[in-house]
C-alpha atoms as a PDB file:
ATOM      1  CA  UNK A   1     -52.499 -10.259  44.857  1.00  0.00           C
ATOM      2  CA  UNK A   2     -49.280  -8.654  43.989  1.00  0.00           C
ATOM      3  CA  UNK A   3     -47.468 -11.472  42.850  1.00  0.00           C
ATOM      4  CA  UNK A   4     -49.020 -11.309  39.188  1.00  0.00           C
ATOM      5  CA  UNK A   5     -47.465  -7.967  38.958  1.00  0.00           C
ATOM      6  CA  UNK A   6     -44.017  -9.660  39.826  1.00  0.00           C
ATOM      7  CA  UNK A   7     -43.101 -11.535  36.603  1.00  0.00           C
ATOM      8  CA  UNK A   8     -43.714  -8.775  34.154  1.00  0.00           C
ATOM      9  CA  UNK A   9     -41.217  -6.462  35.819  1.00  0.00           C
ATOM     10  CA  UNK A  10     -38.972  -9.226  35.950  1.00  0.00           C
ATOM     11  CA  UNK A  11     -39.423  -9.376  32.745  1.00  0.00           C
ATOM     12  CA  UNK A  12     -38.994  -6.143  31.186  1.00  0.00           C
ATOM     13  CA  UNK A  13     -36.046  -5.903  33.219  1.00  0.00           C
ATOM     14  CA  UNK A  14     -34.757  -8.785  31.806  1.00  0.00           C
ATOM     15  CA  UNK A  15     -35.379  -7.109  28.099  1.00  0.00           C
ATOM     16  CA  UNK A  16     -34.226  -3.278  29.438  1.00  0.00           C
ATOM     17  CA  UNK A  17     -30.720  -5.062  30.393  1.00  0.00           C
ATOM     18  CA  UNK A  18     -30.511  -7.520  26.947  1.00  0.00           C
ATOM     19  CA  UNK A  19     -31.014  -4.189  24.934  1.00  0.00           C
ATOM     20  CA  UNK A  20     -28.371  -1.994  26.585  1.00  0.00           C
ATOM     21  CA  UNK A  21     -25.637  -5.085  26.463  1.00  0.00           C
ATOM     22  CA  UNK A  22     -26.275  -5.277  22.783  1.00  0.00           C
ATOM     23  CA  UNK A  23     -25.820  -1.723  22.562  1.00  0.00           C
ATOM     24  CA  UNK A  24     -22.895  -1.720  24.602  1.00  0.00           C
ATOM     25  CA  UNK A  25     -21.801  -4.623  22.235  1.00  0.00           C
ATOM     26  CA  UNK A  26     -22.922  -2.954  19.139  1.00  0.00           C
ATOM     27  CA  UNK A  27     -20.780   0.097  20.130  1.00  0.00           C
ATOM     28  CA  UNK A  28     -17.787  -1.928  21.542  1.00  0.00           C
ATOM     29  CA  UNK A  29     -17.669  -3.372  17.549  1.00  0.00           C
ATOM     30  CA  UNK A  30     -17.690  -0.066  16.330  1.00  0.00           C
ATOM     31  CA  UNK A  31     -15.102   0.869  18.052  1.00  0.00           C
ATOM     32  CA  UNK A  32     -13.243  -1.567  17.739  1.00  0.00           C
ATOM     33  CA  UNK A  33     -13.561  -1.553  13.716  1.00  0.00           C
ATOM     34  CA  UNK A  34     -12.955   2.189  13.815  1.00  0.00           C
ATOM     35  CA  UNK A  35      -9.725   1.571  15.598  1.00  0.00           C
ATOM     36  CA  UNK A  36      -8.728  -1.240  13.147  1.00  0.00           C
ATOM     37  CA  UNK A  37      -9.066   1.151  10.197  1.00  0.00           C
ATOM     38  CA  UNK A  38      -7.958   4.113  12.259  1.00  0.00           C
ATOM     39  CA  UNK A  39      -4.326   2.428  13.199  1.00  0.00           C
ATOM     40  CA  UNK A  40      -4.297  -1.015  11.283  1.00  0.00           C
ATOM     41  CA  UNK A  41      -5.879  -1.378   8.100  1.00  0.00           C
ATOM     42  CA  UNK A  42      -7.519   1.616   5.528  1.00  0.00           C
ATOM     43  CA  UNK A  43      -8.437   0.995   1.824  1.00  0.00           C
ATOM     44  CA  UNK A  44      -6.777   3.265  -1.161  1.00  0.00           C
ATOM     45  CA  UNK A  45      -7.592   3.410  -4.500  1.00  0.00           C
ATOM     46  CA  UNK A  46      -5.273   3.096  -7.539  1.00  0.00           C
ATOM     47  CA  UNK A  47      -4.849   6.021  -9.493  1.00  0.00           C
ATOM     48  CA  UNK A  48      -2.585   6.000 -13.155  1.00  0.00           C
ATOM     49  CA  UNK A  49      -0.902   3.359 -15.202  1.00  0.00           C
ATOM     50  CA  UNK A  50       2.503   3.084 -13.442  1.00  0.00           C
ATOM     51  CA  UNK A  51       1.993  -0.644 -11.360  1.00  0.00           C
ATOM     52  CA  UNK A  52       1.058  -2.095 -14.250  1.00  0.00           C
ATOM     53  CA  UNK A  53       0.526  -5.128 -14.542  1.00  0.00           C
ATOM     54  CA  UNK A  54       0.305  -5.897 -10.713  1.00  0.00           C
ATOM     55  CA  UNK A  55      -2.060  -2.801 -10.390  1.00  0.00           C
ATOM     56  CA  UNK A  56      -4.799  -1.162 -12.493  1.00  0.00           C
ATOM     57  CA  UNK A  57      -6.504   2.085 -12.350  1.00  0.00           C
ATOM     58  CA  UNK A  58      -9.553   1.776 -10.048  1.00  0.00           C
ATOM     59  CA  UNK A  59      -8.458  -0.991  -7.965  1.00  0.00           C
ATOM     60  CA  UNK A  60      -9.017  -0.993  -4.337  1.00  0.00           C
ATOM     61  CA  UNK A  61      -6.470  -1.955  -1.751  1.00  0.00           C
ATOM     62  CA  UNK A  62      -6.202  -2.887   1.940  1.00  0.00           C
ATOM     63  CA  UNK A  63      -3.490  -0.911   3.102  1.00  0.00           C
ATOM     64  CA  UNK A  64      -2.132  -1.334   6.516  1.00  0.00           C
ATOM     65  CA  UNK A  65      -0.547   1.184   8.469  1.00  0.00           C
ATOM     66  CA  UNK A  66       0.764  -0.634  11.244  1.00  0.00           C
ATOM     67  CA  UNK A  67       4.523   1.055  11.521  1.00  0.00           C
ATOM     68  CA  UNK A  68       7.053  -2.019  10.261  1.00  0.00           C
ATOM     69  CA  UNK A  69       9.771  -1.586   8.603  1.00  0.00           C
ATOM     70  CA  UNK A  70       9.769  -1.205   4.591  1.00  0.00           C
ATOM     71  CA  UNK A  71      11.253  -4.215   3.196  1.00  0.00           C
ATOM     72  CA  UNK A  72      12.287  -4.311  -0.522  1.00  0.00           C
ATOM     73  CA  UNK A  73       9.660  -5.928  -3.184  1.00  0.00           C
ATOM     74  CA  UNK A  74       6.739  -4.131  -0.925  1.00  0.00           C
ATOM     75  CA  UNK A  75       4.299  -2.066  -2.258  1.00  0.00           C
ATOM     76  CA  UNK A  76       3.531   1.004  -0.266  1.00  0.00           C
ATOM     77  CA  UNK A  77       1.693   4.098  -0.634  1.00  0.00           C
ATOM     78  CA  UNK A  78       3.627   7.559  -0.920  1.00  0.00           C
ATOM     79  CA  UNK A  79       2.727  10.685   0.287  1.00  0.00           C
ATOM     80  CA  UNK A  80       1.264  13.296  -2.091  1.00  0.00           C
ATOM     81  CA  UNK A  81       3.940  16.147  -0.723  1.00  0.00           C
ATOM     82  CA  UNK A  82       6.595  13.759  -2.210  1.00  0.00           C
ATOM     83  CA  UNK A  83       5.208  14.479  -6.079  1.00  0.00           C
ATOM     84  CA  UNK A  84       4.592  17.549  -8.060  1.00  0.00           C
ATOM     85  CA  UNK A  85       1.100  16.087  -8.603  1.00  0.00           C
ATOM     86  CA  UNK A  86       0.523  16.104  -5.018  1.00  0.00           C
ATOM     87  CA  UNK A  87      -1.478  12.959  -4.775  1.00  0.00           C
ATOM     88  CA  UNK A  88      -0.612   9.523  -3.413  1.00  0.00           C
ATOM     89  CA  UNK A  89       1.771   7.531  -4.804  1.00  0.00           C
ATOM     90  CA  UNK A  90       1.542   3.633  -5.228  1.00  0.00           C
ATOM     91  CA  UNK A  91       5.198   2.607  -5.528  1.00  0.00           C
ATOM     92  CA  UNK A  92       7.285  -0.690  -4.983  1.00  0.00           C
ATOM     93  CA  UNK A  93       9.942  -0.560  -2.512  1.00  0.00           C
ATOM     94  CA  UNK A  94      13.649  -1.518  -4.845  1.00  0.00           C
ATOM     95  CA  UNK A  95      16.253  -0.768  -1.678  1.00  0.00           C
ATOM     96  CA  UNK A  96      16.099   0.633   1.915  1.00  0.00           C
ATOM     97  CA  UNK A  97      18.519   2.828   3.690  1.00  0.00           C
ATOM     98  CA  UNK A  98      22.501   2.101   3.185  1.00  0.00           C
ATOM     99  CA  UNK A  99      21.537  -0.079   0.002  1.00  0.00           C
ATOM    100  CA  UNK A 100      23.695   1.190  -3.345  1.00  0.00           C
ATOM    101  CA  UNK A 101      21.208   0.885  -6.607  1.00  0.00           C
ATOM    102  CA  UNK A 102      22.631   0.903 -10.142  1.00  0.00           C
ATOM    103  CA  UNK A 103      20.270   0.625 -13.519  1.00  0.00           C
ATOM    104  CA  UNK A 104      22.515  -0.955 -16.255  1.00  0.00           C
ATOM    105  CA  UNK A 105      21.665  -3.097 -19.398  1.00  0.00           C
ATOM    106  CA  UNK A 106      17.994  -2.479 -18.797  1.00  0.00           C
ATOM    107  CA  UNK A 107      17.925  -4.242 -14.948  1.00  0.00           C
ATOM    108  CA  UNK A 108      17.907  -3.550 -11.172  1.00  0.00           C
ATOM    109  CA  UNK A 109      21.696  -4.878  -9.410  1.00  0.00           C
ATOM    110  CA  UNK A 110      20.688  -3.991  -5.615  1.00  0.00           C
ATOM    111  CA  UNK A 111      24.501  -4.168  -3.340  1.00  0.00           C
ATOM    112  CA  UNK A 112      25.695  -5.285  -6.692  1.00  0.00           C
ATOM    113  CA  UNK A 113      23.219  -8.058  -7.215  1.00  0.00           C
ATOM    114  CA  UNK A 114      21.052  -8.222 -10.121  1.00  0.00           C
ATOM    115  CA  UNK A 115      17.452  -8.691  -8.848  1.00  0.00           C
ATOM    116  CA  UNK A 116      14.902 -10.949 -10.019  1.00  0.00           C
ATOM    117  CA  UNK A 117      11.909  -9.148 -10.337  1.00  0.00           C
ATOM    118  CA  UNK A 118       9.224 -11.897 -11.257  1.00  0.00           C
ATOM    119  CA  UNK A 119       6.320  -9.086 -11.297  1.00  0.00           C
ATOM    120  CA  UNK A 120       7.746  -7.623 -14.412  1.00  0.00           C
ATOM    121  CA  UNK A 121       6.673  -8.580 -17.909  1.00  0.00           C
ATOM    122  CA  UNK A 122       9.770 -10.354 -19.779  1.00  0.00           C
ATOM    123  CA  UNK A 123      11.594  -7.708 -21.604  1.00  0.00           C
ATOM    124  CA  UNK A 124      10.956  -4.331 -19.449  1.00  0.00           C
ATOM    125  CA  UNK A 125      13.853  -2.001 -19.625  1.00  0.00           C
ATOM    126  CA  UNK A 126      14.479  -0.319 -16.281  1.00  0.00           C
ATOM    127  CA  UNK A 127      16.584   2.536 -17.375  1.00  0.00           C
ATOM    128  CA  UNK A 128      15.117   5.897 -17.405  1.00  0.00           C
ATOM    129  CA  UNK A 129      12.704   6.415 -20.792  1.00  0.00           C
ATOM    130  CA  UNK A 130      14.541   9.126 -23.112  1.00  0.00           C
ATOM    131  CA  UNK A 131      11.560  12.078 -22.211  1.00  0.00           C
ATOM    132  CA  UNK A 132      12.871  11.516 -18.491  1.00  0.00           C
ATOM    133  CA  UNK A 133      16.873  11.895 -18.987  1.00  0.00           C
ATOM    134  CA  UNK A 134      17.135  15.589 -17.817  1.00  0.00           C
ATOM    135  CA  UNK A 135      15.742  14.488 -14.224  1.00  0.00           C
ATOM    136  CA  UNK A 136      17.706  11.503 -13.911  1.00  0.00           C
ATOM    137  CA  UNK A 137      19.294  10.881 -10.726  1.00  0.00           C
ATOM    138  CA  UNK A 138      23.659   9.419 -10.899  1.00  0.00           C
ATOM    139  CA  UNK A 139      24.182   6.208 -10.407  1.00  0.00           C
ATOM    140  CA  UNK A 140      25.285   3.930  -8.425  1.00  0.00           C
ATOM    141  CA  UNK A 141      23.818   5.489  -6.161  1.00  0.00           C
ATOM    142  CA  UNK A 142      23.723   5.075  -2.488  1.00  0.00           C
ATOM    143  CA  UNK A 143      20.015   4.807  -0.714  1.00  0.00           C
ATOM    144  CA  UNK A 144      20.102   7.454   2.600  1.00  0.00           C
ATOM    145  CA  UNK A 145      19.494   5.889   5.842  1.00  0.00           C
ATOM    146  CA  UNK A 146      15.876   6.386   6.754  1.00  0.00           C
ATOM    147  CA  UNK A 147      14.988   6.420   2.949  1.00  0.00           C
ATOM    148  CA  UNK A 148      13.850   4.501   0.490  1.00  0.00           C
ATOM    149  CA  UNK A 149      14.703   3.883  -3.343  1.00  0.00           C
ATOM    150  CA  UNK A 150      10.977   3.268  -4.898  1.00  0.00           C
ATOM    151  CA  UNK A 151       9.509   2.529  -8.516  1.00  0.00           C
ATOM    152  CA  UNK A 152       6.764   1.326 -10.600  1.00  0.00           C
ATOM    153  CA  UNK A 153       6.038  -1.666 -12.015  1.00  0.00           C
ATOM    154  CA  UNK A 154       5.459  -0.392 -15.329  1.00  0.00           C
ATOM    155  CA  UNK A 155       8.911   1.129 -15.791  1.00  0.00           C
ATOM    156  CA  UNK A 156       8.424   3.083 -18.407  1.00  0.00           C
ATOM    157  CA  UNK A 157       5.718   5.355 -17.197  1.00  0.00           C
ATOM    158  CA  UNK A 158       6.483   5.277 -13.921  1.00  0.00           C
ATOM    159  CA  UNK A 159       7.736   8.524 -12.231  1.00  0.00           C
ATOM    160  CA  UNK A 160       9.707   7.392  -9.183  1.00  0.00           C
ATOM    161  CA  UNK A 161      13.199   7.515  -7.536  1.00  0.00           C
ATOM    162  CA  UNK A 162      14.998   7.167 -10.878  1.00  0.00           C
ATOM    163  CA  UNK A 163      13.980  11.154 -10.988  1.00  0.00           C
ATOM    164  CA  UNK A 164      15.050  13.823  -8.913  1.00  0.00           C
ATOM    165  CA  UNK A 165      11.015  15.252  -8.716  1.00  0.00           C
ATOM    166  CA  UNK A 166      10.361  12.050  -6.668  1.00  0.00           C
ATOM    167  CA  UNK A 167      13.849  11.054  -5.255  1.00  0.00           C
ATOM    168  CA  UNK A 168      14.674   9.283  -2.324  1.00  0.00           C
ATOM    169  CA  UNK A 169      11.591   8.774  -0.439  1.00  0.00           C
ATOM    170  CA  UNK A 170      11.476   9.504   3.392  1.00  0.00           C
ATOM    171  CA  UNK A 171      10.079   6.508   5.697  1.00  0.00           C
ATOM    172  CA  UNK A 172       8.237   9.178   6.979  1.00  0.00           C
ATOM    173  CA  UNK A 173       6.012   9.710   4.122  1.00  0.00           C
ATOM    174  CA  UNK A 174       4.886   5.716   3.926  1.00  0.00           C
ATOM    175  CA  UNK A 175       1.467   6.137   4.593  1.00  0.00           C
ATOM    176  CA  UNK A 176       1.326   2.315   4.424  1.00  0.00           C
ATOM    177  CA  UNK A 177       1.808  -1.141   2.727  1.00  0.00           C
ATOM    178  CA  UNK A 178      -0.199  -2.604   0.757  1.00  0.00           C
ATOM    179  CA  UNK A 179      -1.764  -6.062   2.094  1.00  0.00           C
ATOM    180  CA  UNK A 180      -3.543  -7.332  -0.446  1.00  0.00           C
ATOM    181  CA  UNK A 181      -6.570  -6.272  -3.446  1.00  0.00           C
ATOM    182  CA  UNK A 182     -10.040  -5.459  -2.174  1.00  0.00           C
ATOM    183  CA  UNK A 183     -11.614  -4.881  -5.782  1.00  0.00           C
ATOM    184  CA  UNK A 184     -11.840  -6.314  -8.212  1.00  0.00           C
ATOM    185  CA  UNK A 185     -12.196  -9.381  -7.290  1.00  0.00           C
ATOM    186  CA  UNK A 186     -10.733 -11.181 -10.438  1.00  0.00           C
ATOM    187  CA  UNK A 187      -7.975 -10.997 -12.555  1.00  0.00           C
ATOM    188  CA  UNK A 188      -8.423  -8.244 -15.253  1.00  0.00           C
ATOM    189  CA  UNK A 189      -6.241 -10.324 -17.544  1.00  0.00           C
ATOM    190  CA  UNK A 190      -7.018 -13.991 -16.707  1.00  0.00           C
ATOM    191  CA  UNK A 191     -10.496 -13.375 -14.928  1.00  0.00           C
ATOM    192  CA  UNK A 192      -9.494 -16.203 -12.318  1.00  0.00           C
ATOM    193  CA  UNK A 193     -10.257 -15.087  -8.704  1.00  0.00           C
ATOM    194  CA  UNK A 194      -7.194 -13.206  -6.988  1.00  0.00           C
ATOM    195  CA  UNK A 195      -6.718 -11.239  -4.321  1.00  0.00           C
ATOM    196  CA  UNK A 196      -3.301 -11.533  -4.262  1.00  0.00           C
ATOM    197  CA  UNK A 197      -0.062  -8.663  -5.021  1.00  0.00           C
ATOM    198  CA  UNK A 198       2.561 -10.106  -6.178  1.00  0.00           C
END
């Protein structure tokens, strides 16, 4: 007579233990996604005119902040303590620590070497706009070791190392580099899908 009873606490066993290992999996994804955005990966919105025209205002970015080394031609986001605006900064990386940096005839030479910087539209003049002169930093000028020489892509409205308000910029205050864009999802100029930085 008992046996009946039997199979539906077998049963609803068998359902009490499915629910708590999707719970336990449910929470083990959590977890694991908090961790990812936590130590690996954290979005950051775009804020001014100064990447232009790799970066608009109101794009979103995946930002990782996995410690690596800056490299040059990264983008990375600055600390707000670096700026008398005190928000974060969206910068490319020009030189790293021991690197010498001179602006002459309107380009970049990096170690004495004229970069090619592909990102730019034909024509931009990297030397400090007239309205920024009194700030300027001397060049050449050598990059610190542990710092980093950084600027916008729209050199002309970009306040950045060229200036002594922004400087050299610690490694410290990196918050992170930018991976790729989250939104939007096309090409404000071409409207072709990208989610590319150059």
């Amino acid at each position: 007579m008992e046996t009946p009873l039997v199979k539906p606490r077998v049963r609803q066993s068998k359902l009490i233990k499915g629910c708590y290992e999707q719970a336990e999996n449910l929470v083990s994804a959590m977890v694991a996604i908090a961790v990812i955005f936590l130590f690996l990966a954290r979005v950051a919105g775009v804020h001014g005119d100064s990447m232009l025209p790799t970066l608009h205002e109101k794009d979103w970015l995946v930002v990782t902040s996995f410690p690596t080394q800056p490299e040059r031609g990264q983008i990375v986001i600055i600390s707000p303590r670096v700026n008398a605006h005190h928000a974060p900064l969206v910068k490319r990386v020009i030189a790293v620590g021991g690197d010498e940096v001179d602006l002459r005839g309107g380009g970049v030479y990096v170690n004495g070497n004229l970069q090619e910087e592909l990102y730019l539209p034909e024509g931009t003049d990297t030397e400090p706009a007239p309205w920024h002169q009194s700030g300027e930093l001397v060049y050449p000028a050598v990059v610190p070791e542990g710092s980093l020489f950084v600027m916008g892509d729209n050199r002309g409205a970009s306040s950045d190392s060229r200036f002594e308000a922004v400087g050299f910029v610690s490694e410290h205050d990196i918050f992170g580099r930018v991976l790729f864009r989250a939104m939007p999802f096309r090409s404000k100029e071409t409207g072709e899908l990208t989610m590319r930085v150059k």
